[in-house]
N, C-alpha and C. Protein backbone atom coordinates (compact mmCIF):
# COMPACT_ATOMS: atom_id res chain seq x y z
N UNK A 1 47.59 -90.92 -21.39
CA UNK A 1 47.58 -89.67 -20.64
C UNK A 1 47.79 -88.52 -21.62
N UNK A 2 47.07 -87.37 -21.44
CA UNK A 2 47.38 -86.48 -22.00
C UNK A 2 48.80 -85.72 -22.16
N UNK A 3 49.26 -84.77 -23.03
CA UNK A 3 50.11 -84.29 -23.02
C UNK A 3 50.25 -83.18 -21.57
N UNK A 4 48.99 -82.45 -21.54
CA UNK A 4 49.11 -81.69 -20.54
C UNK A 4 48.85 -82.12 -19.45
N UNK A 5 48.52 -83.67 -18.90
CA UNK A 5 48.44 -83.92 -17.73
C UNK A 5 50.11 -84.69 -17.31
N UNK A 6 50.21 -84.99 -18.32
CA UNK A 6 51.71 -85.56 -18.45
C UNK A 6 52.67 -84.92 -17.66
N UNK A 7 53.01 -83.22 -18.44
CA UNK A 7 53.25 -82.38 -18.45
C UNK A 7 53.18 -81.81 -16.82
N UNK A 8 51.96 -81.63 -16.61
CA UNK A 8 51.65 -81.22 -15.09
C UNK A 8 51.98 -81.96 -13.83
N UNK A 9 52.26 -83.27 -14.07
CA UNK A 9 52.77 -84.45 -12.96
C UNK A 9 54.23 -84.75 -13.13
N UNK A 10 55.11 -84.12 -14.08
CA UNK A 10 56.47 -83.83 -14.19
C UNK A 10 56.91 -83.40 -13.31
N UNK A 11 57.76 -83.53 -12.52
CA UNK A 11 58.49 -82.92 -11.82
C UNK A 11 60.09 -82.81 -12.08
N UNK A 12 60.71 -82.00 -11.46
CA UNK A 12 62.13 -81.77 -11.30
C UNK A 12 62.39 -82.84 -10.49
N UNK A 13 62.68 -83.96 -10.41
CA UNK A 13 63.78 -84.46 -9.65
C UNK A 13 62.89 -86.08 -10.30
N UNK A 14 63.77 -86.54 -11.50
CA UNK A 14 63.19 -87.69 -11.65
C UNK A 14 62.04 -88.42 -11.74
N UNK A 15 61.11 -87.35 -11.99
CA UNK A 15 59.74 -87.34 -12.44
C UNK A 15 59.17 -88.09 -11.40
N UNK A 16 59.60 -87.89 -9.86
CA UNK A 16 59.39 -88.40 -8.29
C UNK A 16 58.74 -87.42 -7.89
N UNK A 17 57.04 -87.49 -7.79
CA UNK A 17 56.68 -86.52 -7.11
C UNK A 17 56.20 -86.90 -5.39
N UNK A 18 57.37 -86.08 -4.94
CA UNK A 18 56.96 -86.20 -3.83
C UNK A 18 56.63 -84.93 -3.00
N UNK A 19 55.90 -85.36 -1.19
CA UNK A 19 55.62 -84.40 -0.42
C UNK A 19 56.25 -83.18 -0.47
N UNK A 20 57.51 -83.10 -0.49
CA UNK A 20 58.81 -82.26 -0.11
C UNK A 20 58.43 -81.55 -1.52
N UNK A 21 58.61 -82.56 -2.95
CA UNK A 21 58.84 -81.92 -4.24
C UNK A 21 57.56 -80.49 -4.45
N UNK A 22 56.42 -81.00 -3.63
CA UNK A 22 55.24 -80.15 -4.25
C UNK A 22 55.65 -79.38 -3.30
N UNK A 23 55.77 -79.12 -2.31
CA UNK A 23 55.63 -78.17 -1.01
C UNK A 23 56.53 -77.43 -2.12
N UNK A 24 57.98 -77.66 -2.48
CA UNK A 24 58.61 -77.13 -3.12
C UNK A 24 57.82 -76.07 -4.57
N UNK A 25 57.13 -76.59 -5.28
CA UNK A 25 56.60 -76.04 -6.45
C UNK A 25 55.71 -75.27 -5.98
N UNK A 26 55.00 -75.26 -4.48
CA UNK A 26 53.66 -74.84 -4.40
C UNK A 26 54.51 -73.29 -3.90
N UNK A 27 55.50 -73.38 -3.46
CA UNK A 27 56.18 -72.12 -2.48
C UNK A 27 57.01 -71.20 -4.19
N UNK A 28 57.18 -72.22 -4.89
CA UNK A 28 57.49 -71.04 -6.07
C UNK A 28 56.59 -70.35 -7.22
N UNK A 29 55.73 -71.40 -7.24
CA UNK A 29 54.24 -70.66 -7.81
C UNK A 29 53.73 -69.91 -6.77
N UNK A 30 53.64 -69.35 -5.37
CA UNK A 30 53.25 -68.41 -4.93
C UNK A 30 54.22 -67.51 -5.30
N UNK A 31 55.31 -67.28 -5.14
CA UNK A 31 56.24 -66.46 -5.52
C UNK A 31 56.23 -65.83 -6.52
N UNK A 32 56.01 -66.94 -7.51
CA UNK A 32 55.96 -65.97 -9.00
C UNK A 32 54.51 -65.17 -9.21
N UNK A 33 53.61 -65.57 -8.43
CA UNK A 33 51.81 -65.28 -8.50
C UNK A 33 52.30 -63.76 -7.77
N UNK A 34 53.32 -63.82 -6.39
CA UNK A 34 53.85 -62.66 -5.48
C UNK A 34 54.03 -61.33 -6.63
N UNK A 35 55.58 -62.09 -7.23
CA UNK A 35 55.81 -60.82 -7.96
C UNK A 35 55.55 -60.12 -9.68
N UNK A 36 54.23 -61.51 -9.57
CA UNK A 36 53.87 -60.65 -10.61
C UNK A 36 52.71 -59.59 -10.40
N UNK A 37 52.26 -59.03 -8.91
CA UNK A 37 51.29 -58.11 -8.62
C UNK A 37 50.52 -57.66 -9.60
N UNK A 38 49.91 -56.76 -9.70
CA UNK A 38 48.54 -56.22 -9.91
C UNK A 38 48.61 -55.79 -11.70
N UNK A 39 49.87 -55.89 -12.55
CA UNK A 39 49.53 -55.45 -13.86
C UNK A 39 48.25 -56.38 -14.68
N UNK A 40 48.05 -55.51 -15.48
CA UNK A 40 46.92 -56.10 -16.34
C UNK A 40 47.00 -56.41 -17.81
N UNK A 41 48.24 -56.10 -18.30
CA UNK A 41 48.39 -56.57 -20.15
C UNK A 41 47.99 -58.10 -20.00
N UNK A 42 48.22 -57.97 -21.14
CA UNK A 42 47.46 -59.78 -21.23
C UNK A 42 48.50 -60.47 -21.19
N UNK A 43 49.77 -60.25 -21.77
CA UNK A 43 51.29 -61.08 -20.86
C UNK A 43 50.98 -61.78 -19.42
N UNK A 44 50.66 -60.73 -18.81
CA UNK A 44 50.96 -60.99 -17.63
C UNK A 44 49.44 -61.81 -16.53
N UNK A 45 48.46 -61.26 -17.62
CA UNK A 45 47.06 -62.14 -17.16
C UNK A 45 47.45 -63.84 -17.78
N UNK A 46 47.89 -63.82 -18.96
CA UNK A 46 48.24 -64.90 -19.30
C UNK A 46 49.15 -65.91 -18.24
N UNK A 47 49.99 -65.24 -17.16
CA UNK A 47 51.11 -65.70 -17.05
C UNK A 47 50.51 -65.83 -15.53
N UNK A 48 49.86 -65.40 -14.81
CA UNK A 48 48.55 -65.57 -13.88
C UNK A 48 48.08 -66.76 -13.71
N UNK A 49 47.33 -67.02 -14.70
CA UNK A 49 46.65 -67.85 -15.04
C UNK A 49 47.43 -69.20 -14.92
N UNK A 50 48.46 -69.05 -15.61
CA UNK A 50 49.45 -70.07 -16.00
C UNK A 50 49.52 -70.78 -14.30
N UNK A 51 50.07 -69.38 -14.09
CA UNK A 51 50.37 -70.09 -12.15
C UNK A 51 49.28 -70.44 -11.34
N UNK A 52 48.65 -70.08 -11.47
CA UNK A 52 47.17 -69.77 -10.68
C UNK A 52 47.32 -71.33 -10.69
N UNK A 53 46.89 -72.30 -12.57
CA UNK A 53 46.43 -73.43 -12.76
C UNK A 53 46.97 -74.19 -11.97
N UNK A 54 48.62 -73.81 -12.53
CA UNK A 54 49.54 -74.95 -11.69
C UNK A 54 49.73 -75.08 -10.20
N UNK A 55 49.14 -73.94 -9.86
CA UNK A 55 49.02 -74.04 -7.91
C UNK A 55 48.49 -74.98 -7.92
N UNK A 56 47.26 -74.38 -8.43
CA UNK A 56 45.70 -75.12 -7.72
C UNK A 56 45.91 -76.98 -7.85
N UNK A 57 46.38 -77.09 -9.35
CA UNK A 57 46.66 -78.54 -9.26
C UNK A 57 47.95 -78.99 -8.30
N UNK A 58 49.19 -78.36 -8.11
CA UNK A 58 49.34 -78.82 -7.18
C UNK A 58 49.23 -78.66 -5.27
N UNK A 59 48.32 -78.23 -5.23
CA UNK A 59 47.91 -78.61 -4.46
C UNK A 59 46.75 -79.46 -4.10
N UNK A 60 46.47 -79.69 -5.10
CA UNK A 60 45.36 -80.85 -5.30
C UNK A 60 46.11 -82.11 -4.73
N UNK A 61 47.12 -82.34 -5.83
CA UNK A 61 48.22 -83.30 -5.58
C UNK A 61 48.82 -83.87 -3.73
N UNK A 62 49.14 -82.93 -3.72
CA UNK A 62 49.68 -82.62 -2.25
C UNK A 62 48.60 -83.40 -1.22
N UNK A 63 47.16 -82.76 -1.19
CA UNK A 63 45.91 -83.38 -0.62
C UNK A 63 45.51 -84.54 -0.70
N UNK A 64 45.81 -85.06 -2.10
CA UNK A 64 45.69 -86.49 -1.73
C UNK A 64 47.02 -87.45 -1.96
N UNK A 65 47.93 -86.97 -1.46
CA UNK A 65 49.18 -87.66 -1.18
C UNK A 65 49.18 -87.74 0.27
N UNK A 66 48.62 -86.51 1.07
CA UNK A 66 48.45 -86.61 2.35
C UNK A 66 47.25 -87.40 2.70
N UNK A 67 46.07 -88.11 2.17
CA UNK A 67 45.11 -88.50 2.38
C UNK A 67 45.35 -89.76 2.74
């Protein structure tokens, strides 16, 4: 496995990803996507992005845990 897929299926609580755990990550990556609003330096496009990725995958996750 890659480092960054490794990386991305980590979780906080015993590297147990569960239903509860993602609902959990998916509600703080909106949050941080929330308050990082509308600036444009590249910090913060960078840091976008960052969240954006990690939503999208987990909620990928989430979809087929519920499947």
């Amino acid at each position: 496995m890659l480092a960054k897929e490794s990386f991305l299926l980590r979780s906080d609580e015993d590297s147990d990803i569960t239903e509860i755990s993602l609902l959990k990550e998916i509600a703080y990556f909106q949050t941080k996507l929330t308050n990082i609003g509308e600036d444009s330096d590249s910090r913060v496009n960078t840091m976008r992005h960052v969240y954006s990725t990690l939503l999208d995958h987990r909620k990928d996750l989430l979809r087929k845990i519920q499947q």
